[in-house]
C-alpha atoms as a PDB file:
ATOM      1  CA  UNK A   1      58.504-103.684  26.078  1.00  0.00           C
ATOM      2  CA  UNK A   2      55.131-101.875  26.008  1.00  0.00           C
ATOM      3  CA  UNK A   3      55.066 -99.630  22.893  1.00  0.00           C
ATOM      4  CA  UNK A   4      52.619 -96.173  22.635  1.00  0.00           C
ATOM      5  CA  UNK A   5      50.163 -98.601  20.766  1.00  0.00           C
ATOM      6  CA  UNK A   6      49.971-101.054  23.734  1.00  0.00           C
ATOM      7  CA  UNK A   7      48.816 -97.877  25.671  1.00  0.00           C
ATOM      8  CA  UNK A   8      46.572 -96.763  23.508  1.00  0.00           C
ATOM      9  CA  UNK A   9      44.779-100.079  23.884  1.00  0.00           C
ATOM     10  CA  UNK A  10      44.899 -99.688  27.393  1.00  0.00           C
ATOM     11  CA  UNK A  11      42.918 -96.132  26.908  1.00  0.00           C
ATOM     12  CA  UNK A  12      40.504 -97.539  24.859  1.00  0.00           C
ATOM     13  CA  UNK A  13      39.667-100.435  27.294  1.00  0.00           C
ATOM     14  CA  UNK A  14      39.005 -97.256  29.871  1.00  0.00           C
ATOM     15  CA  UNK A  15      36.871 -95.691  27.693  1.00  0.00           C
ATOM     16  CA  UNK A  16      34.905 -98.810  26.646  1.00  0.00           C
ATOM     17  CA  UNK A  17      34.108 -99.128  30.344  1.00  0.00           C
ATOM     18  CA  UNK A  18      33.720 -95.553  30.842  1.00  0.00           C
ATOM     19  CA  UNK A  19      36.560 -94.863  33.458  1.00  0.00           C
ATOM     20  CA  UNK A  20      37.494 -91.471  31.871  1.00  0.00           C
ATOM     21  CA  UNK A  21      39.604 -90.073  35.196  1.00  0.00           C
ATOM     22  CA  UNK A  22      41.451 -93.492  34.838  1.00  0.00           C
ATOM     23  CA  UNK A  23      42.238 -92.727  31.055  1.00  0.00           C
ATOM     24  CA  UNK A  24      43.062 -89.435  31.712  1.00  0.00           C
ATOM     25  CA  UNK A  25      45.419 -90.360  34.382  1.00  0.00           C
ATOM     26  CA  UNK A  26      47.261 -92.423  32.450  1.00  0.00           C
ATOM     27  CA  UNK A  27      47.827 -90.120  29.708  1.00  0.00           C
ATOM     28  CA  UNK A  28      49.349 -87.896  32.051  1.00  0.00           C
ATOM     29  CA  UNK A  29      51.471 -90.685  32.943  1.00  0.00           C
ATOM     30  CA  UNK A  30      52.741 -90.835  29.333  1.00  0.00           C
ATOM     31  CA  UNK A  31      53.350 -87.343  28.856  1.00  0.00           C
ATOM     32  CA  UNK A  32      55.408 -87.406  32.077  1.00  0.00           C
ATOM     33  CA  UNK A  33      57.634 -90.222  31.243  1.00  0.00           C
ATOM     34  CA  UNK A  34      56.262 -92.335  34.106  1.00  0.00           C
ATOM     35  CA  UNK A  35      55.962 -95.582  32.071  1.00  0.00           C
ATOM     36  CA  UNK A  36      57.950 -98.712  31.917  1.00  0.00           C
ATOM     37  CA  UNK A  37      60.588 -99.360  29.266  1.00  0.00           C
ATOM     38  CA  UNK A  38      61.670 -96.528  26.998  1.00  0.00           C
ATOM     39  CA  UNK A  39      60.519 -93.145  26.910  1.00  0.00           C
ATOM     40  CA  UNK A  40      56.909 -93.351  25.084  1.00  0.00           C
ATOM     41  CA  UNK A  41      55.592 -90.295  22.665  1.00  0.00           C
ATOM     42  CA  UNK A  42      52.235 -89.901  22.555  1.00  0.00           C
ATOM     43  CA  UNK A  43      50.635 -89.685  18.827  1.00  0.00           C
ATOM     44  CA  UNK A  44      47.257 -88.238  18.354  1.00  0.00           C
ATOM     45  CA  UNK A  45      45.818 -91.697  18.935  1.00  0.00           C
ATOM     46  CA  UNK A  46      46.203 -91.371  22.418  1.00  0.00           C
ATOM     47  CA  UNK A  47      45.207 -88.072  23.095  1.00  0.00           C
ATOM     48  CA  UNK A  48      41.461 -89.216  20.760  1.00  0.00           C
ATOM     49  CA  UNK A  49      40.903 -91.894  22.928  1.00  0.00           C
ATOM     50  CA  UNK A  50      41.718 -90.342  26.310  1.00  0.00           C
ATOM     51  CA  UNK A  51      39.026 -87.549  25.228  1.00  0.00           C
ATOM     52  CA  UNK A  52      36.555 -89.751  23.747  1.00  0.00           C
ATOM     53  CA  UNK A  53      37.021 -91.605  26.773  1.00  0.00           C
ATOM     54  CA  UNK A  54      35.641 -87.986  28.563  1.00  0.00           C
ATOM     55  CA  UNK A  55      32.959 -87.975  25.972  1.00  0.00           C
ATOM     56  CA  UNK A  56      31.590 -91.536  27.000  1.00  0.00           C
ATOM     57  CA  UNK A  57      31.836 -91.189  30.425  1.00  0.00           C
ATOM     58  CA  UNK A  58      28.868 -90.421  32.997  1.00  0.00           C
ATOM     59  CA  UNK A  59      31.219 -87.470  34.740  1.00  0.00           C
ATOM     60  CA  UNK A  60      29.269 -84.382  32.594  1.00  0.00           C
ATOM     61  CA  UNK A  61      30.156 -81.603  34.946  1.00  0.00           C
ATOM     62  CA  UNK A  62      33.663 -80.509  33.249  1.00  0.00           C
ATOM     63  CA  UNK A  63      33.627 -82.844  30.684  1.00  0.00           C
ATOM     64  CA  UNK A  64      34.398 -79.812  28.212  1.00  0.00           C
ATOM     65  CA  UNK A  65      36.870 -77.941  30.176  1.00  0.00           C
ATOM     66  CA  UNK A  66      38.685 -81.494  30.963  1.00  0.00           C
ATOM     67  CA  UNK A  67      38.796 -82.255  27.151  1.00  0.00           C
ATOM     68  CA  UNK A  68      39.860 -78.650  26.370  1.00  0.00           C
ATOM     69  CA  UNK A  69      42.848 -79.176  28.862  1.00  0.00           C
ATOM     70  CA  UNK A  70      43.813 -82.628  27.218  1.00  0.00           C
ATOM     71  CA  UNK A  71      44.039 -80.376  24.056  1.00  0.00           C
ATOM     72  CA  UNK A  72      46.255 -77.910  25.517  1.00  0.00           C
ATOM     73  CA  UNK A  73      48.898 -80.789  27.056  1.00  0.00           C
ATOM     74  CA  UNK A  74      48.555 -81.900  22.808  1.00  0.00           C
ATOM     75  CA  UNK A  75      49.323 -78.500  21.718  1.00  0.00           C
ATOM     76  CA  UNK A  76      51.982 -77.704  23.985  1.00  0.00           C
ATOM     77  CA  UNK A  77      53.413 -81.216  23.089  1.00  0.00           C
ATOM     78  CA  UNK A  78      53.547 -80.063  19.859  1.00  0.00           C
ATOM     79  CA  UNK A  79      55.899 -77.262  19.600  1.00  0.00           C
ATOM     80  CA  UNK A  80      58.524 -80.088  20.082  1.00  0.00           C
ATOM     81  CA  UNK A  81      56.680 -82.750  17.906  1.00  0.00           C
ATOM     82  CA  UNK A  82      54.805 -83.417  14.727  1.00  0.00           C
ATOM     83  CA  UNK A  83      51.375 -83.700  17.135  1.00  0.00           C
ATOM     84  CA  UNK A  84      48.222 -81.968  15.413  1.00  0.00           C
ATOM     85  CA  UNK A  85      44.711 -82.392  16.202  1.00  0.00           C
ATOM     86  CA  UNK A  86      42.445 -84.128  14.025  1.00  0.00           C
ATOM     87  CA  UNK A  87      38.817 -84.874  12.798  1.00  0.00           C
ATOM     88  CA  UNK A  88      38.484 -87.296  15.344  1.00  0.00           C
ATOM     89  CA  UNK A  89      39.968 -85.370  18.376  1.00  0.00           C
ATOM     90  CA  UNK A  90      37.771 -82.347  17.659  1.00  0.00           C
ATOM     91  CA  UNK A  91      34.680 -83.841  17.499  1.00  0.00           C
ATOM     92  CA  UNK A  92      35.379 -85.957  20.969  1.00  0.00           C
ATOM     93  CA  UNK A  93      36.224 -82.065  22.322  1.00  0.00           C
ATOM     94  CA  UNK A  94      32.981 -80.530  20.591  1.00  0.00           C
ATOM     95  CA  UNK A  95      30.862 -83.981  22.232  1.00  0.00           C
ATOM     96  CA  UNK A  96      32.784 -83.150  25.715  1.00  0.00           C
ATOM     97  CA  UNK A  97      31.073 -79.430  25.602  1.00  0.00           C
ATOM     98  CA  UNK A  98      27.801 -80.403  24.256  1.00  0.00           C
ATOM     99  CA  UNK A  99      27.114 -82.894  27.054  1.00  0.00           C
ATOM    100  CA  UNK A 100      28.612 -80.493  29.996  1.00  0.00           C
ATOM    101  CA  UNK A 101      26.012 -79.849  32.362  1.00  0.00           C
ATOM    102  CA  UNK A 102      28.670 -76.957  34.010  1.00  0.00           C
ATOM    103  CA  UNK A 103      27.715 -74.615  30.678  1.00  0.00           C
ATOM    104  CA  UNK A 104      24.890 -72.686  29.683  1.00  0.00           C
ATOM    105  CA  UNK A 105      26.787 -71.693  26.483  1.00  0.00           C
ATOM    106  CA  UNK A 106      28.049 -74.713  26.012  1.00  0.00           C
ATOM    107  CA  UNK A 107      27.026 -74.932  22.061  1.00  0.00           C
ATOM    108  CA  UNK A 108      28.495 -71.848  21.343  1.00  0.00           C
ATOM    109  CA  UNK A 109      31.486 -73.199  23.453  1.00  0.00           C
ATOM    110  CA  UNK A 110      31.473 -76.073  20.993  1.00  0.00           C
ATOM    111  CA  UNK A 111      30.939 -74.259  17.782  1.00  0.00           C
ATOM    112  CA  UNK A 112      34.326 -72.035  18.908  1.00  0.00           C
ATOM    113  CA  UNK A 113      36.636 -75.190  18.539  1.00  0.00           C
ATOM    114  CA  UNK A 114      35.451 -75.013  15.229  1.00  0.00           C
END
C-alpha cells in the first residue's frame, strides 16, 4: 500500500520534469483523501516539493499566489495536525514570488513571508 513517502516521490518526479499543475494536483488529491489504500497525511515534505515544484516550473504568471495558496491548505491542515512550515518551504514560497512575472512588488511580496 502506497505510503505519504511513495507520494512524495511521485511529487518530486513532477517537479524534476517541471509539471508543477500535475504536482499540485496531486497534492490536492492527498489532502482530499482521494488516494488508494488508507487515508494518507501529508507531512511538510509534501507540501516542499509540491511548491518547489511551482518554483521550477516555466508557469511564472501566479507562481507566487499558487505557492501562497499551497501554504494556506498547510496552515489550515495544521490546526488539526503537527504541520509547520519550514526553511525549505519558505524559501520555495519566497523563489515562487521572486520569479512571478504577475507582480511588480513582488520582492517586497517575498520579503513579507519573512
Amino acid at each position: 500500500v502506497p505510503n505519504i513517502r511513495t507520494y512524495n516521490t511521485i511529487l518530486k518526479a513532477y517537479a524534476r520534469a517541471g509539471k508543477a499543475k500535475e504536482a499540485e494536483m496531486l497534492l490536492f488529491k492527498i489532502i482530499q483523501g482521494n488516494c488508494t489504500g488508507a487515508p494518507l497525511v501529508p507531512d511538510v515534505s509534501t507540501f516542499s516539493t509540491a511548491i518547489y515544484a511551482i518554483s521550477k516550473s516555466n508557469d511564472l504568471i501566479n507562481a507566487g499566489k499558487r505557492a501562497e495558496a499551497l501554504l494556506d491548505a498547510m496552515l489550515h491542515l495544521s490546526s488539526t495536525t503537527t504541520l509547520k512550515p519550514n526553511v525549505i518551504l519558505c524559501n520555495s514560497i519566497i523563489t515562487c514570488w521572486i520569479r512571478s512575472t504577475h507582480r511588480k512588488d513582488r520582492a517586497e511580496h517575498a520579503e513579507m513571508i519573512l
